[in-house]
Protein backbone atom coordinates (compact mmCIF):
# COMPACT_ATOMS: atom_id res chain seq x y z
CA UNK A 1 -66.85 -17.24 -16.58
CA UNK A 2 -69.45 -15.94 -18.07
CA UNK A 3 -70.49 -16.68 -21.79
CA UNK A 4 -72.93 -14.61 -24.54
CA UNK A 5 -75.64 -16.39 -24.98
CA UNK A 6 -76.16 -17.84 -28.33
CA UNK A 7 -80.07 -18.73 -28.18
CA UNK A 8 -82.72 -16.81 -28.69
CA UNK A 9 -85.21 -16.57 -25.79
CA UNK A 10 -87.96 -16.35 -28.47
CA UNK A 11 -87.22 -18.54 -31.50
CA UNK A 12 -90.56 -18.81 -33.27
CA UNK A 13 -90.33 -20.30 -36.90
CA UNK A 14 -91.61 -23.06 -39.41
CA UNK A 15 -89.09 -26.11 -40.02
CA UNK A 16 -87.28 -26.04 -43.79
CA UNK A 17 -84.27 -26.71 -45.84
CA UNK A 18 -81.19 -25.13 -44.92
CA UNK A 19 -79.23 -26.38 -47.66
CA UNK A 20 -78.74 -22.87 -49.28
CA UNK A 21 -78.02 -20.80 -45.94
CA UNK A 22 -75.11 -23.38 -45.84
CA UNK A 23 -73.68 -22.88 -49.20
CA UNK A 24 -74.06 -18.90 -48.19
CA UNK A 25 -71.73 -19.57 -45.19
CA UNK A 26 -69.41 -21.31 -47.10
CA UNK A 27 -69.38 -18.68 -50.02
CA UNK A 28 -69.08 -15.60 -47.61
CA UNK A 29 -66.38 -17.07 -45.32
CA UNK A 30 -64.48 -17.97 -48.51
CA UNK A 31 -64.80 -14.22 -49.20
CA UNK A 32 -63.68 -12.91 -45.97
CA UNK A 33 -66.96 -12.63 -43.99
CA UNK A 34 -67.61 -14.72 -40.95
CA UNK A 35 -70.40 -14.96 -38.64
CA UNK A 36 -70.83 -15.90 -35.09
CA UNK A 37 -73.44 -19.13 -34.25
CA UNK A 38 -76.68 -16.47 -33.16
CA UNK A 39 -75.92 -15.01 -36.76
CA UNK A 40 -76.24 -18.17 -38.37
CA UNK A 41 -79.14 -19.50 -36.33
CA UNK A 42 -81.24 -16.44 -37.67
CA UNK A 43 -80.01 -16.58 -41.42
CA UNK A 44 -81.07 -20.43 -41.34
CA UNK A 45 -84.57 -19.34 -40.02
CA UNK A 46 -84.91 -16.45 -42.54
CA UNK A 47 -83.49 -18.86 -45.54
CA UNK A 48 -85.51 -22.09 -44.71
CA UNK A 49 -86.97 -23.33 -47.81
CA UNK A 50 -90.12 -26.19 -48.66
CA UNK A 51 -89.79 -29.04 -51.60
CA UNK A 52 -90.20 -26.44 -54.10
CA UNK A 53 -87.36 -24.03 -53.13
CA UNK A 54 -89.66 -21.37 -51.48
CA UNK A 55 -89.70 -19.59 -47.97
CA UNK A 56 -91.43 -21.44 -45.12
CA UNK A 57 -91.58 -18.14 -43.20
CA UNK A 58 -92.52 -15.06 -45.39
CA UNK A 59 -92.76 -12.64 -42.98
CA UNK A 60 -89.62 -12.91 -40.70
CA UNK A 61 -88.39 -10.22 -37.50
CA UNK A 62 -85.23 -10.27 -35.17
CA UNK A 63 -85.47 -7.90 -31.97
CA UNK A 64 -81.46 -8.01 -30.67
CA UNK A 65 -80.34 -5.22 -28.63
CA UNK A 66 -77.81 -2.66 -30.49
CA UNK A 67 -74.30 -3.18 -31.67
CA UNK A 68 -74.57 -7.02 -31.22
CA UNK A 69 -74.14 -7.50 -35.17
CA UNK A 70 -77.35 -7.09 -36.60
CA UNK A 71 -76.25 -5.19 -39.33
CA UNK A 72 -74.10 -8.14 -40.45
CA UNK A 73 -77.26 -10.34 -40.76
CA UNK A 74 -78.84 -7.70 -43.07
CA UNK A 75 -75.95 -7.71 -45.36
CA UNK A 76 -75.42 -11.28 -45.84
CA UNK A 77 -79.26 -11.40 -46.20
CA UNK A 78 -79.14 -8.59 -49.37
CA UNK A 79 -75.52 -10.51 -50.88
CA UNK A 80 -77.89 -13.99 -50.76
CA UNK A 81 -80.61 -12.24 -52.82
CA UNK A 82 -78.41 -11.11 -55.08
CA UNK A 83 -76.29 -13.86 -55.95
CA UNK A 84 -78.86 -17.31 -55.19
CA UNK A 85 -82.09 -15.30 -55.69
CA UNK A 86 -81.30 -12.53 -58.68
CA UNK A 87 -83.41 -10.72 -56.39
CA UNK A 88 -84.97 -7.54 -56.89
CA UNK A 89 -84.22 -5.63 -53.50
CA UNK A 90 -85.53 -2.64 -51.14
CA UNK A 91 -83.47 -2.12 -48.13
CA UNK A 92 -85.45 0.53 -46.39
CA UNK A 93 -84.77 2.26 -42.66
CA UNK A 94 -86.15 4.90 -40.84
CA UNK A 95 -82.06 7.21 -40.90
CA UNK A 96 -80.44 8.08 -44.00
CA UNK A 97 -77.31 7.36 -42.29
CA UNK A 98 -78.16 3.50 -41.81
CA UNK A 99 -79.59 3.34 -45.20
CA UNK A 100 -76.08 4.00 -46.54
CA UNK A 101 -74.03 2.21 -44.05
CA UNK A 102 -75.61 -0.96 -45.38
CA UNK A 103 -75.05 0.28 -48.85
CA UNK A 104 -71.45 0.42 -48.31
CA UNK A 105 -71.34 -2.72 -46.83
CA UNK A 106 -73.16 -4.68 -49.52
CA UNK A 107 -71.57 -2.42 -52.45
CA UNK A 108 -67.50 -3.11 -50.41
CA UNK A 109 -68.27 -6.63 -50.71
CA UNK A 110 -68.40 -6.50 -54.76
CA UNK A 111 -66.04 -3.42 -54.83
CA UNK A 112 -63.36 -4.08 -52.71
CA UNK A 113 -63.31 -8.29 -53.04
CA UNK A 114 -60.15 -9.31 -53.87
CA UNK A 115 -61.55 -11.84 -56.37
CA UNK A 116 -62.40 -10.59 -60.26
CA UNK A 117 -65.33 -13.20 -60.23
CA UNK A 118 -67.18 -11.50 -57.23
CA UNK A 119 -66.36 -7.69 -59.19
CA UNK A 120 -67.66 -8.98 -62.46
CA UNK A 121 -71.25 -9.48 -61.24
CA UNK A 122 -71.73 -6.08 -61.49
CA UNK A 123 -72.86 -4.82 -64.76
CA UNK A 124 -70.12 -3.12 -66.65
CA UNK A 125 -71.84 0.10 -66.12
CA UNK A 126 -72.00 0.05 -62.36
CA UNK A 127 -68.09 -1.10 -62.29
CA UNK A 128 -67.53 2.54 -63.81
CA UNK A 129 -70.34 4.76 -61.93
CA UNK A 130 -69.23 6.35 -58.43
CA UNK A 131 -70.43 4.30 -55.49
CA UNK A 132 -72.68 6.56 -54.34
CA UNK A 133 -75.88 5.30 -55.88
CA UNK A 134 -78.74 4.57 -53.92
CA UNK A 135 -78.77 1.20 -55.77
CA UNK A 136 -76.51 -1.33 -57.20
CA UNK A 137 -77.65 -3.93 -60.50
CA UNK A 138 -75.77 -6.93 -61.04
CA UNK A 139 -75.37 -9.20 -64.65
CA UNK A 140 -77.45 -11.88 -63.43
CA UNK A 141 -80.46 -9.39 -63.70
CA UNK A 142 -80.42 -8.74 -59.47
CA UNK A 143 -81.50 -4.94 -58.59
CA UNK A 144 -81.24 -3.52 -54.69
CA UNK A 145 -82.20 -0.47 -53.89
CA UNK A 146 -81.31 1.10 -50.04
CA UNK A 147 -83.66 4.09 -49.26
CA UNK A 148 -85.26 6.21 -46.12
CA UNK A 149 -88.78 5.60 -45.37
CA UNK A 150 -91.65 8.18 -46.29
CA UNK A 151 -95.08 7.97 -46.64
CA UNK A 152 -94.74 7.43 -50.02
CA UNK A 153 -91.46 6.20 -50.81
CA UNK A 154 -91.77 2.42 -52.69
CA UNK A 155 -94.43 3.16 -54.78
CA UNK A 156 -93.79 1.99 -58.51
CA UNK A 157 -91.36 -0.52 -57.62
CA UNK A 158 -91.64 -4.37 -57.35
CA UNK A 159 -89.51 -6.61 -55.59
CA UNK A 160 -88.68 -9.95 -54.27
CA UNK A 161 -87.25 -8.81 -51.23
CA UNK A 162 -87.94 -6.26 -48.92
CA UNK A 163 -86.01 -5.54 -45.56
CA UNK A 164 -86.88 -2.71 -42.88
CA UNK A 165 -84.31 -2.28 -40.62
CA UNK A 166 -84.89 0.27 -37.71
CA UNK A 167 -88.25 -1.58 -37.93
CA UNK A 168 -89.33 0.28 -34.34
CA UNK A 169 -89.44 3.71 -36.06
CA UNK A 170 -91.84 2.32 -39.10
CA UNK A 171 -95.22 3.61 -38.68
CA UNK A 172 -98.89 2.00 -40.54
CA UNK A 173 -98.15 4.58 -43.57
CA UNK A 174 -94.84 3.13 -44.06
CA UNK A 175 -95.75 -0.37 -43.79
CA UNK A 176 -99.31 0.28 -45.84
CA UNK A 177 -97.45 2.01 -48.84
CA UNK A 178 -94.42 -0.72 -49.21
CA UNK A 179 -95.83 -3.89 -48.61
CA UNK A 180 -97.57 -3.80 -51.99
CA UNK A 181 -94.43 -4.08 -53.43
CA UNK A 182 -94.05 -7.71 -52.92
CA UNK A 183 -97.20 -8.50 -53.82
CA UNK A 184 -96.09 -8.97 -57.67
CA UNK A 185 -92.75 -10.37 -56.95
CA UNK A 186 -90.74 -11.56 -59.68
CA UNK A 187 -89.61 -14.52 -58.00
CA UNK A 188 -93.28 -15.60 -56.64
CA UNK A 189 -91.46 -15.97 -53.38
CA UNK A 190 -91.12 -13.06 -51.93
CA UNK A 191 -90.02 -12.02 -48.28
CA UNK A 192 -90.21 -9.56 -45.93
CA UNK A 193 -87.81 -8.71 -42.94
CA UNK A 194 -88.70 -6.59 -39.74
CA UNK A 195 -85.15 -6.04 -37.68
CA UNK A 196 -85.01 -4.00 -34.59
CA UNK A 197 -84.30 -3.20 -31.11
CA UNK A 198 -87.81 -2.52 -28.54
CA UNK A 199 -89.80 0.45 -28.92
CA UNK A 200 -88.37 3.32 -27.29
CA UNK A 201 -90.86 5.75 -25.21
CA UNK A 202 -89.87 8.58 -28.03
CA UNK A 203 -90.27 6.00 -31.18
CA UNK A 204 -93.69 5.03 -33.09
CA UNK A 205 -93.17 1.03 -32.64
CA UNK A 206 -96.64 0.15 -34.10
CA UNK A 207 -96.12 -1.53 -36.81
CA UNK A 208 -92.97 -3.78 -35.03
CA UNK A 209 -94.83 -4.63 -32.20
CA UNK A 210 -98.18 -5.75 -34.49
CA UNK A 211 -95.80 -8.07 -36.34
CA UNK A 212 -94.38 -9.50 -33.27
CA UNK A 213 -97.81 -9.89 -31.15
CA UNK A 214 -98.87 -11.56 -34.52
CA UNK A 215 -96.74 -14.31 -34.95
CA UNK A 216 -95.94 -15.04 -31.02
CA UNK A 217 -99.36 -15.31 -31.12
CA UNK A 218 -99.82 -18.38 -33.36
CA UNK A 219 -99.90 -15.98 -37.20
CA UNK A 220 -97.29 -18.05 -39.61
CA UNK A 221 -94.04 -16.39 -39.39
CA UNK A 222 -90.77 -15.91 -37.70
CA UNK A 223 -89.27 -14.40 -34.70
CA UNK A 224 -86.24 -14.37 -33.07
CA UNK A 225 -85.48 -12.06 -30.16
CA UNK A 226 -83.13 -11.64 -27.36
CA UNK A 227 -84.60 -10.15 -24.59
CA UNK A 228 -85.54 -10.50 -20.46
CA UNK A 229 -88.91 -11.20 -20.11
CA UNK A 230 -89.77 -8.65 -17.62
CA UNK A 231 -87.90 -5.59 -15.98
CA UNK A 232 -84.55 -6.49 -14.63
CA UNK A 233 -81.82 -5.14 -12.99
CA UNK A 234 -79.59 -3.42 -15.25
CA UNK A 235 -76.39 -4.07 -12.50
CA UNK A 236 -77.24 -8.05 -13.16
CA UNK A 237 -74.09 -8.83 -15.17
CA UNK A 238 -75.63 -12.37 -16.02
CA UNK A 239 -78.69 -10.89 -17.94
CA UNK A 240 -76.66 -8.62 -20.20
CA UNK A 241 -74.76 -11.98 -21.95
CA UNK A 242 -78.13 -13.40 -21.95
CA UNK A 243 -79.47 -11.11 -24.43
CA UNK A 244 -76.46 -9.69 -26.13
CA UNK A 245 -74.93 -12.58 -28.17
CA UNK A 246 -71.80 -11.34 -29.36
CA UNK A 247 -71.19 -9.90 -25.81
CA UNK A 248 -67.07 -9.63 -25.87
CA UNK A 249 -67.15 -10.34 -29.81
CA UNK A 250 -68.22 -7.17 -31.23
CA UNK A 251 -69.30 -5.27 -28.65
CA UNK A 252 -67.36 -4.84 -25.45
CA UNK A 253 -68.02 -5.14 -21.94
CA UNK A 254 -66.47 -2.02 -20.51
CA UNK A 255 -69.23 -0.23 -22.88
CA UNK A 256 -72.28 -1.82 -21.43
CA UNK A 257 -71.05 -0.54 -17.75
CA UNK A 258 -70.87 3.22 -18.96
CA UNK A 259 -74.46 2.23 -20.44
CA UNK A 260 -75.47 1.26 -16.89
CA UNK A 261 -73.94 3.91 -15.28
CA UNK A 262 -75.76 6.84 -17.24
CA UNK A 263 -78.95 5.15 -18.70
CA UNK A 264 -82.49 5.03 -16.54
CA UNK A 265 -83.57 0.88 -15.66
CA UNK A 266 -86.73 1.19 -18.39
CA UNK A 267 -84.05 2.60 -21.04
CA UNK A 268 -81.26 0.46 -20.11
CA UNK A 269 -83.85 -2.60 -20.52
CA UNK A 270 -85.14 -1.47 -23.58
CA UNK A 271 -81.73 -0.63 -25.04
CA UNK A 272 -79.60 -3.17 -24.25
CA UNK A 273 -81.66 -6.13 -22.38
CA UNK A 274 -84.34 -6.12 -25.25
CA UNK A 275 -86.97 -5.89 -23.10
CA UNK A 276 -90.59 -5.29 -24.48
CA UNK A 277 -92.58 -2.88 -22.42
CA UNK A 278 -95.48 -1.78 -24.67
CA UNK A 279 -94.64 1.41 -25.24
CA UNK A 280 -96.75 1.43 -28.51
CA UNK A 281 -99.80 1.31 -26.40
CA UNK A 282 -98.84 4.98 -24.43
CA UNK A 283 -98.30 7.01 -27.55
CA UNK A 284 -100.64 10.36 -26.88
CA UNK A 285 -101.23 11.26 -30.47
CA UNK A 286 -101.23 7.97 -33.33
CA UNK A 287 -99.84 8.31 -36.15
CA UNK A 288 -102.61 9.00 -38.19
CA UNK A 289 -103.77 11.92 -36.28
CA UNK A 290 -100.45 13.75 -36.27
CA UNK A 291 -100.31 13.46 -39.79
CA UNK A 292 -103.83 14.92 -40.44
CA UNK A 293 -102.37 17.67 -39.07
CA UNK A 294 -99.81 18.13 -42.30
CA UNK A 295 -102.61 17.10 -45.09
């Protein structure tokens, strides 16, 4: 019978403390949230700390193919900035539909916790304001913000954290115009998260596949990825629960046949194997060049 695997077949990270991603385990499942052992293995890499309580890896990325639970991750990533960090936050992605799925999930957890402790860390004005609020503040001073990416969205703000999910579609302007806004962080510890699937042939995937090729490459950092190292056969049962790790959790077998059935081999790889085929390098027109044409 076969089993999802649970290890990554790139796990690239420095050593730290885990002490705190623990105590984030226990809070959430006390709460209601659980998480399967791939979830865990990459919230211990992202949460690793030194002697002083600061990030061994700064600049973290996860490439899982979709609808394995990545989404999850994020979430529990945002609630531990909020309540260990008092984090000011920018959850950024490339859909406004993500943006706001994330949004709910983060604001539910506060919201719709059966427990008056976890409500009260809102401020009193945010327990009255609709939920529809493109960010959330908390009483311990914590801010998050969940936007779209444009060229010049960020600017002005400062924070502590900043996650880009959907980080294939970001492109050099995106990345150029909100990295700054850790550079001032509050917290002197700031972080930044790159999550993902592979390039697409239709998507940008610059700036995700610089990151990777930087820190497989030796650059300080962290990676985790599930993914076949070259091409496979998209038929070969055994490869799809070695790079989908919740594989009969969340997402279901019968779904991944209809995938195999309809999608082309260099999609299906890309899609649901997470293979990385360097797409970036065939774009016709860069970024750059298509936007000259709009200035």
């Amino acid at each position: 019978m076969l089993v999802a695997n649970q290890e990554p077949r790139l796990d690239i990270h420095q050593p730290g403390d885990t002490t705190k991603a623990e105590l984030l385990f226990e809070l959430l499942e006390e709460y209601g949230m659980t998480f399967l052992p791939w979830q865990k293995l990459v919230l211990r890499r992202w949460l690793a700390e030194d002697d002083e309580g600061r990030f061994v890896n700064l600049d973290c990325g996860l490439s899982v193919p979709r609808q394995n639970g990545k989404t999850e991750i994020l979430v529990a990533r945002i609630i531990y900035g909020i309540i260990f960090r008092k984090a000011e936050g920018l959850f950024t992605a490339q859909k406004q539909k993500t943006a706001d799925v994330v949004r709910r999930r983060v604001q539910d957890f506060f919201y719709e916790n059966q427990y008056e402790e976890i409500f009260n860390l809102l401020t009193p004005q945010f327990r009255r304001k609709p939920r529809n609020y493109d960010f959330i503040e908390f009483v311990n001073g914590a801010r998050y913000s969940f936007n779209t990416r444009t060229r010049l969205g960020g600017l002005g703000t400062t924070n502590d954290d900043l996650i880009c999910d959907e980080a294939a579609d970001m492109t050099d302007d995106h990345q150029a115009t909100l990295i700054p806004t850790v550079s001032a962080a509050k917290s002197k510890n700031p972080q930044i998260i790159y999550a993902g699937t592979p390039p697409m042939a239709m998507t940008v995937g610059e700036v995700f596949s610089r990151v990777r090729k930087q820190i497989i490459t030796g650059k300080a950092g962290c990676w985790t990825e599930w993914s076949v190292e070259r091409l496979t056969d998209k038929n070969d049962v055994s490869a799809w629960y070695e790079t989908n790790p919740s594989l009969d959790t969340f997402l279901l077998r019968n779904a991944i046949e209809a995938e195999a059935r309809s999608l082309a081999a260099d999609d299906f790889n890309r899609m649901r194997l997470g293979w990385w085929s360097g797409v970036e390098d065939k774009r016709a027109i860069q970024q750059k060049e298509w936007d000259a044409l709009y200035t």
